[in-house]
PDB file of N, CA and C in Angstrom:
ATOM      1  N   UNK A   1      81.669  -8.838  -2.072  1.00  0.00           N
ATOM      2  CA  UNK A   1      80.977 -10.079  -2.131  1.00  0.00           C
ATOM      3  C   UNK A   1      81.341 -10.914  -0.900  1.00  0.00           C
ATOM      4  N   UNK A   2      80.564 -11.703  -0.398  1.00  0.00           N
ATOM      5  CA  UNK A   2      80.191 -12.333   0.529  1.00  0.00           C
ATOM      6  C   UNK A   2      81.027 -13.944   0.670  1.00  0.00           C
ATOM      7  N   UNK A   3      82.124 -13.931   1.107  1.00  0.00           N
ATOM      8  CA  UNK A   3      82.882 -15.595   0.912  1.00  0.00           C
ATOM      9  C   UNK A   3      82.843 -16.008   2.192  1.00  0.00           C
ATOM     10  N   UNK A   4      82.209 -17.494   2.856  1.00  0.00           N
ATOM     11  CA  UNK A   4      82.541 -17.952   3.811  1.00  0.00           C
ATOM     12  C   UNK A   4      84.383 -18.262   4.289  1.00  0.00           C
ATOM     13  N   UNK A   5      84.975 -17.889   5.282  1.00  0.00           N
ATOM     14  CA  UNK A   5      86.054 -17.964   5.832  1.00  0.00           C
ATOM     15  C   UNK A   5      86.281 -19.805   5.895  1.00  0.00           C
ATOM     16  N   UNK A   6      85.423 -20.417   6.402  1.00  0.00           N
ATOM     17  CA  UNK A   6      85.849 -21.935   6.166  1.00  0.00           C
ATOM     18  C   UNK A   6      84.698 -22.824   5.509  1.00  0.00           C
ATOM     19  N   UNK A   7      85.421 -23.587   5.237  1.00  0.00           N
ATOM     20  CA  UNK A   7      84.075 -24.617   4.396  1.00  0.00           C
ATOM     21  C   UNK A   7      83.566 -25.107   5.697  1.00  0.00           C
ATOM     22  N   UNK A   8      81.856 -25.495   5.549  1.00  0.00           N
ATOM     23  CA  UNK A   8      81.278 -25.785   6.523  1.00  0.00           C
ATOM     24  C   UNK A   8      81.231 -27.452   6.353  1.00  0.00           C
ATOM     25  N   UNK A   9      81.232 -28.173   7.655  1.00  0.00           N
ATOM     26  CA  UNK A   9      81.130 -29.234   7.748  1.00  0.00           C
ATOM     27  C   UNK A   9      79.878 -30.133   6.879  1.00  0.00           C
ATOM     28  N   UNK A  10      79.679 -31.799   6.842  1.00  0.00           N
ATOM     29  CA  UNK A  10      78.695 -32.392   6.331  1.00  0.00           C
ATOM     30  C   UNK A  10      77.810 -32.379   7.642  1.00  0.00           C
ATOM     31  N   UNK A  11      78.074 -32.533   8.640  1.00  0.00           N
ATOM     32  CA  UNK A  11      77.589 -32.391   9.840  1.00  0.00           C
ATOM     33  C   UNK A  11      76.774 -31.668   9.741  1.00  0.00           C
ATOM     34  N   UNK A  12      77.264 -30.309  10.015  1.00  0.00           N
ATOM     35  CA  UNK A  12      76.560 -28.817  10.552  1.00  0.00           C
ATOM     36  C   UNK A  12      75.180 -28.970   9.430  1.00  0.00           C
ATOM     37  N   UNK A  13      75.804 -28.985   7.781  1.00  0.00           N
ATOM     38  CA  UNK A  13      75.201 -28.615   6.753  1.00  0.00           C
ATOM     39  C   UNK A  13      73.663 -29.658   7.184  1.00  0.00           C
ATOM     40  N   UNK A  14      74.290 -30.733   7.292  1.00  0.00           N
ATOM     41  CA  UNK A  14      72.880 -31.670   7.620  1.00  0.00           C
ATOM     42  C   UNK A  14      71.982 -31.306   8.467  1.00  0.00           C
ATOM     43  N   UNK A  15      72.892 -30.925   9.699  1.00  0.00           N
ATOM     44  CA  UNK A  15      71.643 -30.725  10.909  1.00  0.00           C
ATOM     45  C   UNK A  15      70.961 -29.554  10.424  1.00  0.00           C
ATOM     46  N   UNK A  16      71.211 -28.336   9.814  1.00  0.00           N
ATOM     47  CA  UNK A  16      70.636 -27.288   9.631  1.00  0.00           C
ATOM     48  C   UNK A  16      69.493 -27.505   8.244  1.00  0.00           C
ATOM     49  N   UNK A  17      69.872 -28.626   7.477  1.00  0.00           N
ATOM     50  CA  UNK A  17      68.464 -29.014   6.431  1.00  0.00           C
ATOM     51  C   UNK A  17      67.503 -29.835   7.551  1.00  0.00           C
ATOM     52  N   UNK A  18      68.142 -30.694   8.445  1.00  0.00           N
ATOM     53  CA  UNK A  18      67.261 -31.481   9.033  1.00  0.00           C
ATOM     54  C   UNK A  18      66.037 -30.575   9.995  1.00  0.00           C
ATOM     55  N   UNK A  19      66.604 -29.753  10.434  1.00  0.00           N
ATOM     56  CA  UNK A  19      65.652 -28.593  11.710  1.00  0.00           C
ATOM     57  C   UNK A  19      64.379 -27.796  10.478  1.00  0.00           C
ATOM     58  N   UNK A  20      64.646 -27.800   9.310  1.00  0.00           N
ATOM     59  CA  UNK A  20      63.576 -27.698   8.654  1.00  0.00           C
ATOM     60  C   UNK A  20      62.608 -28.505   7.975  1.00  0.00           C
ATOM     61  N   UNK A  21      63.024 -30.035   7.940  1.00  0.00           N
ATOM     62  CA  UNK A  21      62.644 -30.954   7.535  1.00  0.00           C
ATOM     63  C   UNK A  21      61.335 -31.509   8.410  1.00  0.00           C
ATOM     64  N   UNK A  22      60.579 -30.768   8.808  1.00  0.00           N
ATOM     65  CA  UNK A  22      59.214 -31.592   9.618  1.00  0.00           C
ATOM     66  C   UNK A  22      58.404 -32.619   8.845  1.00  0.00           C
ATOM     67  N   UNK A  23      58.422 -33.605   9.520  1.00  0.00           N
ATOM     68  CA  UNK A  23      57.006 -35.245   9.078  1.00  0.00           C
ATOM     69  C   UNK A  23      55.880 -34.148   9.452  1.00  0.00           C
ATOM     70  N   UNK A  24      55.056 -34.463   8.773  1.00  0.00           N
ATOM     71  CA  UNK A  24      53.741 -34.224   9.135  1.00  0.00           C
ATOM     72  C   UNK A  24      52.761 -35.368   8.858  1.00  0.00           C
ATOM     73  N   UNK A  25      51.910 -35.379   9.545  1.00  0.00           N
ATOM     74  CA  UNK A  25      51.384 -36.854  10.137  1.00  0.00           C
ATOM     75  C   UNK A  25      49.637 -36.881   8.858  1.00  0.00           C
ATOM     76  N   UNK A  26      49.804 -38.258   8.853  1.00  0.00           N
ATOM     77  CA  UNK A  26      48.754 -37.991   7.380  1.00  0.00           C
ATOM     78  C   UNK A  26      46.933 -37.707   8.149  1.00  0.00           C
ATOM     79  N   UNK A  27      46.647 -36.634   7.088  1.00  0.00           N
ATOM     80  CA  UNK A  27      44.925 -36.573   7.331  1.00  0.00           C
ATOM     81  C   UNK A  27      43.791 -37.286   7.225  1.00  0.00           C
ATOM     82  N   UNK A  28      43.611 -38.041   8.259  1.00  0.00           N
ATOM     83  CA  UNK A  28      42.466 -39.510   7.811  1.00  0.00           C
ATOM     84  C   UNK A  28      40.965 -38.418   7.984  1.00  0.00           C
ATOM     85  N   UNK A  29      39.898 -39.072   7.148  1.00  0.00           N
ATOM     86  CA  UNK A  29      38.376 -38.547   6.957  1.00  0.00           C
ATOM     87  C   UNK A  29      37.857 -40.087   7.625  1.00  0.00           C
ATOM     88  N   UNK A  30      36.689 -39.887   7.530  1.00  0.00           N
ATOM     89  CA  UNK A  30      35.587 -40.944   7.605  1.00  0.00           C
ATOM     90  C   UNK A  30      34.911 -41.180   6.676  1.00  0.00           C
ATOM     91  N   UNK A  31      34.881 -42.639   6.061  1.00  0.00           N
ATOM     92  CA  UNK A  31      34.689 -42.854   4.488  1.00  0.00           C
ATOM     93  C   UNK A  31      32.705 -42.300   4.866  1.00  0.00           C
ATOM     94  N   UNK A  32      32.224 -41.831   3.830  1.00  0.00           N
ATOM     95  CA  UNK A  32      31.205 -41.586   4.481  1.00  0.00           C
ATOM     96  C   UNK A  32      29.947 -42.616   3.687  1.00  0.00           C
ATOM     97  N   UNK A  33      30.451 -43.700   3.044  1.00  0.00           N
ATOM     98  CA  UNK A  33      29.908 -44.732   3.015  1.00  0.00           C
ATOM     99  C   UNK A  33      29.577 -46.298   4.176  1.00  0.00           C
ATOM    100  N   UNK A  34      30.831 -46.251   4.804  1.00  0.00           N
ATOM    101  CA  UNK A  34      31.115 -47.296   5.689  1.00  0.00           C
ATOM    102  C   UNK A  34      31.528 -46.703   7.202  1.00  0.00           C
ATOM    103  N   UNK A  35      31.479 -45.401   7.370  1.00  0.00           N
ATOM    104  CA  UNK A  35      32.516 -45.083   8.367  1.00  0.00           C
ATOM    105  C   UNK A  35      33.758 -45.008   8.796  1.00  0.00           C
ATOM    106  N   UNK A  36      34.721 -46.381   8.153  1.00  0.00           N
ATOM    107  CA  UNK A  36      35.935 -46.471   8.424  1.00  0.00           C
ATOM    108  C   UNK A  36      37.048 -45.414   8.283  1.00  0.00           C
ATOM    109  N   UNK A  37      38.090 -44.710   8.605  1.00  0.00           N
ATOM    110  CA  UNK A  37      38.808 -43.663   8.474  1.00  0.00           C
ATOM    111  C   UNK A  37      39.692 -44.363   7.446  1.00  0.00           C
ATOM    112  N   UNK A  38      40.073 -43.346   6.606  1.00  0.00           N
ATOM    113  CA  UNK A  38      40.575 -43.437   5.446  1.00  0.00           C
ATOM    114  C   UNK A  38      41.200 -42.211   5.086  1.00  0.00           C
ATOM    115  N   UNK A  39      42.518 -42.179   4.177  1.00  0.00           N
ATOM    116  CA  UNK A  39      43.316 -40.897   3.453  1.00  0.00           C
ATOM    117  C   UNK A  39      42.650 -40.082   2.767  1.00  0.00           C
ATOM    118  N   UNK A  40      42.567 -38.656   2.364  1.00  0.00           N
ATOM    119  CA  UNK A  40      42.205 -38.144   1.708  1.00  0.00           C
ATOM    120  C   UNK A  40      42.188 -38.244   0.016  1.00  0.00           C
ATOM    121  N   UNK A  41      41.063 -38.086  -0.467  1.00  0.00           N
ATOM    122  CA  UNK A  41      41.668 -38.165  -1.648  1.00  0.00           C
ATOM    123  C   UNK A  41      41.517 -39.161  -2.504  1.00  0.00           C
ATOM    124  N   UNK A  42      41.468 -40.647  -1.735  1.00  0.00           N
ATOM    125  CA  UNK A  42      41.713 -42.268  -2.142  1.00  0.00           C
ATOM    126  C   UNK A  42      40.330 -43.370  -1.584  1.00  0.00           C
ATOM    127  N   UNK A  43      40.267 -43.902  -2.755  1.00  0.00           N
ATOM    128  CA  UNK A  43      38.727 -45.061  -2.639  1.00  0.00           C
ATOM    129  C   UNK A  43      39.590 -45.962  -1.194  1.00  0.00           C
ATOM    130  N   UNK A  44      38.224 -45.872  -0.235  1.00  0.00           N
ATOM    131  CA  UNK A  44      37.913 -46.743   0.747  1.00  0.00           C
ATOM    132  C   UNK A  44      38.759 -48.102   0.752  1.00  0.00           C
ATOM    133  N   UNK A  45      39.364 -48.390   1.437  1.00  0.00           N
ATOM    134  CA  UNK A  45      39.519 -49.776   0.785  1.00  0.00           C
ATOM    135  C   UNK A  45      39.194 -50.759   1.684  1.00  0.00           C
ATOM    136  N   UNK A  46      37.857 -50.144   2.627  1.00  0.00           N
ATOM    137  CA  UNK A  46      37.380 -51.433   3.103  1.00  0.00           C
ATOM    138  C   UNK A  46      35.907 -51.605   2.339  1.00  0.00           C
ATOM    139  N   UNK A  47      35.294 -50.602   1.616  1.00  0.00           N
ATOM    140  CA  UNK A  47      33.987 -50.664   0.839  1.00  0.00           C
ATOM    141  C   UNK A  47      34.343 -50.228  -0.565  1.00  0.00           C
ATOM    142  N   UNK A  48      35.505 -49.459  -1.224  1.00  0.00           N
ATOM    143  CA  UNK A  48      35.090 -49.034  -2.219  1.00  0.00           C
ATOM    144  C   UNK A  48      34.970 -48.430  -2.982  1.00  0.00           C
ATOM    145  N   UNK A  49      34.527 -47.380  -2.154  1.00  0.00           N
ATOM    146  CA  UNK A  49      33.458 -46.123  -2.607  1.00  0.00           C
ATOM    147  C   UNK A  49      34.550 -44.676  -2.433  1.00  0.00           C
ATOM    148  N   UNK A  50      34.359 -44.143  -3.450  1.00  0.00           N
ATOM    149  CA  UNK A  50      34.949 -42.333  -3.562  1.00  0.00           C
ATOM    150  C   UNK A  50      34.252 -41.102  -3.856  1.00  0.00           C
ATOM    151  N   UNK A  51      33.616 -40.588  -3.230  1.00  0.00           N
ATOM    152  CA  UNK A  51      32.866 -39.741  -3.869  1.00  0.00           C
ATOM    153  C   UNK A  51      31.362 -39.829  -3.659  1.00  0.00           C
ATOM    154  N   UNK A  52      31.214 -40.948  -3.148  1.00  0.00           N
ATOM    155  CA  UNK A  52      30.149 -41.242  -2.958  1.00  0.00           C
ATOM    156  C   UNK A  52      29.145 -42.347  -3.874  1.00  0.00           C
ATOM    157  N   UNK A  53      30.702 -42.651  -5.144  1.00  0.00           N
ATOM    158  CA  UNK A  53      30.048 -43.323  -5.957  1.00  0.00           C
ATOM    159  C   UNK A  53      30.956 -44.852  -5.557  1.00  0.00           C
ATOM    160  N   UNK A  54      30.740 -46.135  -6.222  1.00  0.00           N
ATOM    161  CA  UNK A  54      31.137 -47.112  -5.952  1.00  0.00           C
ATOM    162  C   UNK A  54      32.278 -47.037  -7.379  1.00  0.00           C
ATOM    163  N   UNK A  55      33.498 -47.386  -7.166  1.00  0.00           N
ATOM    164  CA  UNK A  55      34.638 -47.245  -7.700  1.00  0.00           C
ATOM    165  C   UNK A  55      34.989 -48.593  -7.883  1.00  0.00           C
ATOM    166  N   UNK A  56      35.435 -49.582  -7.068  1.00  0.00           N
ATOM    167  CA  UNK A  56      35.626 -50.345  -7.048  1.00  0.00           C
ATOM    168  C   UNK A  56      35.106 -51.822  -6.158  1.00  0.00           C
ATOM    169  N   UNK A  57      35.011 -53.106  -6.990  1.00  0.00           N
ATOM    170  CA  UNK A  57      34.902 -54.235  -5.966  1.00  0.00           C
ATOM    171  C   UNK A  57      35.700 -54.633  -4.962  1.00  0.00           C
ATOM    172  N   UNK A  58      35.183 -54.767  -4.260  1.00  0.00           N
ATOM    173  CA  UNK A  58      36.192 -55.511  -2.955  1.00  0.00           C
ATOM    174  C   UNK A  58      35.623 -56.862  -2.654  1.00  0.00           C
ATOM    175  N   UNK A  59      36.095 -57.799  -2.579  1.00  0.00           N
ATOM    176  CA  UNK A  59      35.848 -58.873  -2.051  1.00  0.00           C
ATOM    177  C   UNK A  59      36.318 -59.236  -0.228  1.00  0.00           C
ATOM    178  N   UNK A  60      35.654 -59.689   0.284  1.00  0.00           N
ATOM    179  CA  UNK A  60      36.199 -59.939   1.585  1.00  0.00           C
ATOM    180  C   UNK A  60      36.946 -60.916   1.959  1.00  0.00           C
ATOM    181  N   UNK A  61      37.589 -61.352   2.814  1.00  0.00           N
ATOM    182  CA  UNK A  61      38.214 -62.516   3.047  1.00  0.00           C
ATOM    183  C   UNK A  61      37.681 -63.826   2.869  1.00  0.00           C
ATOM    184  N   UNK A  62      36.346 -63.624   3.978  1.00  0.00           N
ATOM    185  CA  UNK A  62      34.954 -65.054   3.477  1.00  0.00           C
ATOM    186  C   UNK A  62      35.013 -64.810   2.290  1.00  0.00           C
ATOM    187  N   UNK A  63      34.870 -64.081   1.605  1.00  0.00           N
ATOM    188  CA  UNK A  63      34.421 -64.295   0.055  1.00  0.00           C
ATOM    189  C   UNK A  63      35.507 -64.914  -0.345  1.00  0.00           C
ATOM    190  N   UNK A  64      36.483 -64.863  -0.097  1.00  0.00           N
ATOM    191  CA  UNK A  64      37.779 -65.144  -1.313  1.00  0.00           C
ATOM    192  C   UNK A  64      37.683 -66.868  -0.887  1.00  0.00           C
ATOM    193  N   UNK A  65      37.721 -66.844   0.799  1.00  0.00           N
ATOM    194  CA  UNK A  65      37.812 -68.402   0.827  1.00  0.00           C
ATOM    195  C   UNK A  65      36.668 -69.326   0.486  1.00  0.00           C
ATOM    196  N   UNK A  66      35.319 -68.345   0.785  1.00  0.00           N
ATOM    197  CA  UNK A  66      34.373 -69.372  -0.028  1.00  0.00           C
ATOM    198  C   UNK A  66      34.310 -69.640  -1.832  1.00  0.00           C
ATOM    199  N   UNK A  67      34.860 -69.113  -2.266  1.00  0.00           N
ATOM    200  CA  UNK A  67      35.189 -69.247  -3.837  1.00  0.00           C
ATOM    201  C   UNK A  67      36.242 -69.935  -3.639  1.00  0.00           C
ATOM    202  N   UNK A  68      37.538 -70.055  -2.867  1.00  0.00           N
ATOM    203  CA  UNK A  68      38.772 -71.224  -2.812  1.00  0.00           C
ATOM    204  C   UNK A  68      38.060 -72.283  -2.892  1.00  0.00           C
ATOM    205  N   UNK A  69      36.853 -72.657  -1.859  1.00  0.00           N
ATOM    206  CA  UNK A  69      36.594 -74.125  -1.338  1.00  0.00           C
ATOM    207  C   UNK A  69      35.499 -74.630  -2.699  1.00  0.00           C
ATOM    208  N   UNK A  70      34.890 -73.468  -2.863  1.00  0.00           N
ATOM    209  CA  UNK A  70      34.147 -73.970  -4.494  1.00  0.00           C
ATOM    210  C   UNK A  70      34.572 -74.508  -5.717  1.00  0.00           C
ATOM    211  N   UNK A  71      35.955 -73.589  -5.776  1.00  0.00           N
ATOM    212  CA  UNK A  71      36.756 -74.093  -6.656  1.00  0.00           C
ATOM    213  C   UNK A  71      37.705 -75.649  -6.288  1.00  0.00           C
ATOM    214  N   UNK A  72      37.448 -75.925  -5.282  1.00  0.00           N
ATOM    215  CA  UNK A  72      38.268 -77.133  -4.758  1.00  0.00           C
ATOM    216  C   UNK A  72      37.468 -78.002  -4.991  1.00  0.00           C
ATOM    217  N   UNK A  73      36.041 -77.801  -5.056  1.00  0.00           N
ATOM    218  CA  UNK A  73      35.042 -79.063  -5.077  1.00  0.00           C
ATOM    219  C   UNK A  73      34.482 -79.333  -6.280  1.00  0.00           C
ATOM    220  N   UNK A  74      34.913 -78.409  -6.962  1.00  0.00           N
ATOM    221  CA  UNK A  74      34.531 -78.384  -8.298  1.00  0.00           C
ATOM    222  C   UNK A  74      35.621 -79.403  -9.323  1.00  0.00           C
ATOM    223  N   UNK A  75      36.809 -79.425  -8.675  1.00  0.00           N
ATOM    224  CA  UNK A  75      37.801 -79.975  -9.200  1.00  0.00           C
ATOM    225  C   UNK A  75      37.830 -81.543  -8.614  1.00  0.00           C
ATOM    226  N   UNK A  76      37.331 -81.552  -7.814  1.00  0.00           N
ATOM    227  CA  UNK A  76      37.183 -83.178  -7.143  1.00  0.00           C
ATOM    228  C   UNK A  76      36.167 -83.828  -7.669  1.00  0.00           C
ATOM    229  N   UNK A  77      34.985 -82.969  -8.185  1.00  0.00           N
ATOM    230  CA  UNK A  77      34.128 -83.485  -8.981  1.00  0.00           C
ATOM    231  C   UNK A  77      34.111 -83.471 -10.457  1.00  0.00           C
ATOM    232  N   UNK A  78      35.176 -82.695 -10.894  1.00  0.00           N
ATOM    233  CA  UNK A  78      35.687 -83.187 -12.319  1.00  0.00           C
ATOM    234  C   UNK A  78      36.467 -84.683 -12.491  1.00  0.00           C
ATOM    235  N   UNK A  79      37.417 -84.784 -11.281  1.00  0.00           N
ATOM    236  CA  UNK A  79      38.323 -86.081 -11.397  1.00  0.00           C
ATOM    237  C   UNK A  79      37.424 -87.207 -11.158  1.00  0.00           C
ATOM    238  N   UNK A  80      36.415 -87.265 -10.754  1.00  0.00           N
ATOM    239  CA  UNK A  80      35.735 -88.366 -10.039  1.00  0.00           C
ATOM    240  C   UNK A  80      35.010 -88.903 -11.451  1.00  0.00           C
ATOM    241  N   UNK A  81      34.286 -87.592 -12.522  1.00  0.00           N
ATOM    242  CA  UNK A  81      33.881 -88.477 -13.325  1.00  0.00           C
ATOM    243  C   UNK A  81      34.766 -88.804 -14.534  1.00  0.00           C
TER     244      UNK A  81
END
């Protein structure tokens, strides 16, 4: 049977998991609703859409702030009467 002669370092042991350890860099598509590149796999998240079907709402930024300022005027015109 097979016994190593010395215990191997934390060192060595590391570098030799690390030299097999490759990143691999993620696979973007083109949403093929909007164009934008996007992950495999996962709804758009500048339109939405997966599959070709609509999954989810998105609101845009204008949108969010024009509903802030609606809701602001709505409340100034509650206090007033």
């Amino acid at each position: 049977m097979a016994v190593p002669k010395q215990k191997r370092s934390k060192r060595r042991t590391g570098q030799q998991q690390a030299a097999n350890m490759k990143i691999t860099p993620q696979t973007l598509t083109k949403c093929s609703q909007c164009g934008e590149s996007k992950r495999q796999h996962v709804v758009c998240h500048v339109c939405g859409y997966y599959g070709g079907k609509k999954v989810l709402e998105i609101e845009s930024k204008l949108d969010k702030k024009l509903k802030k300022e609606q809701k602001a005027k709505a409340k100034e015109e509650k206090k007033e009467d």
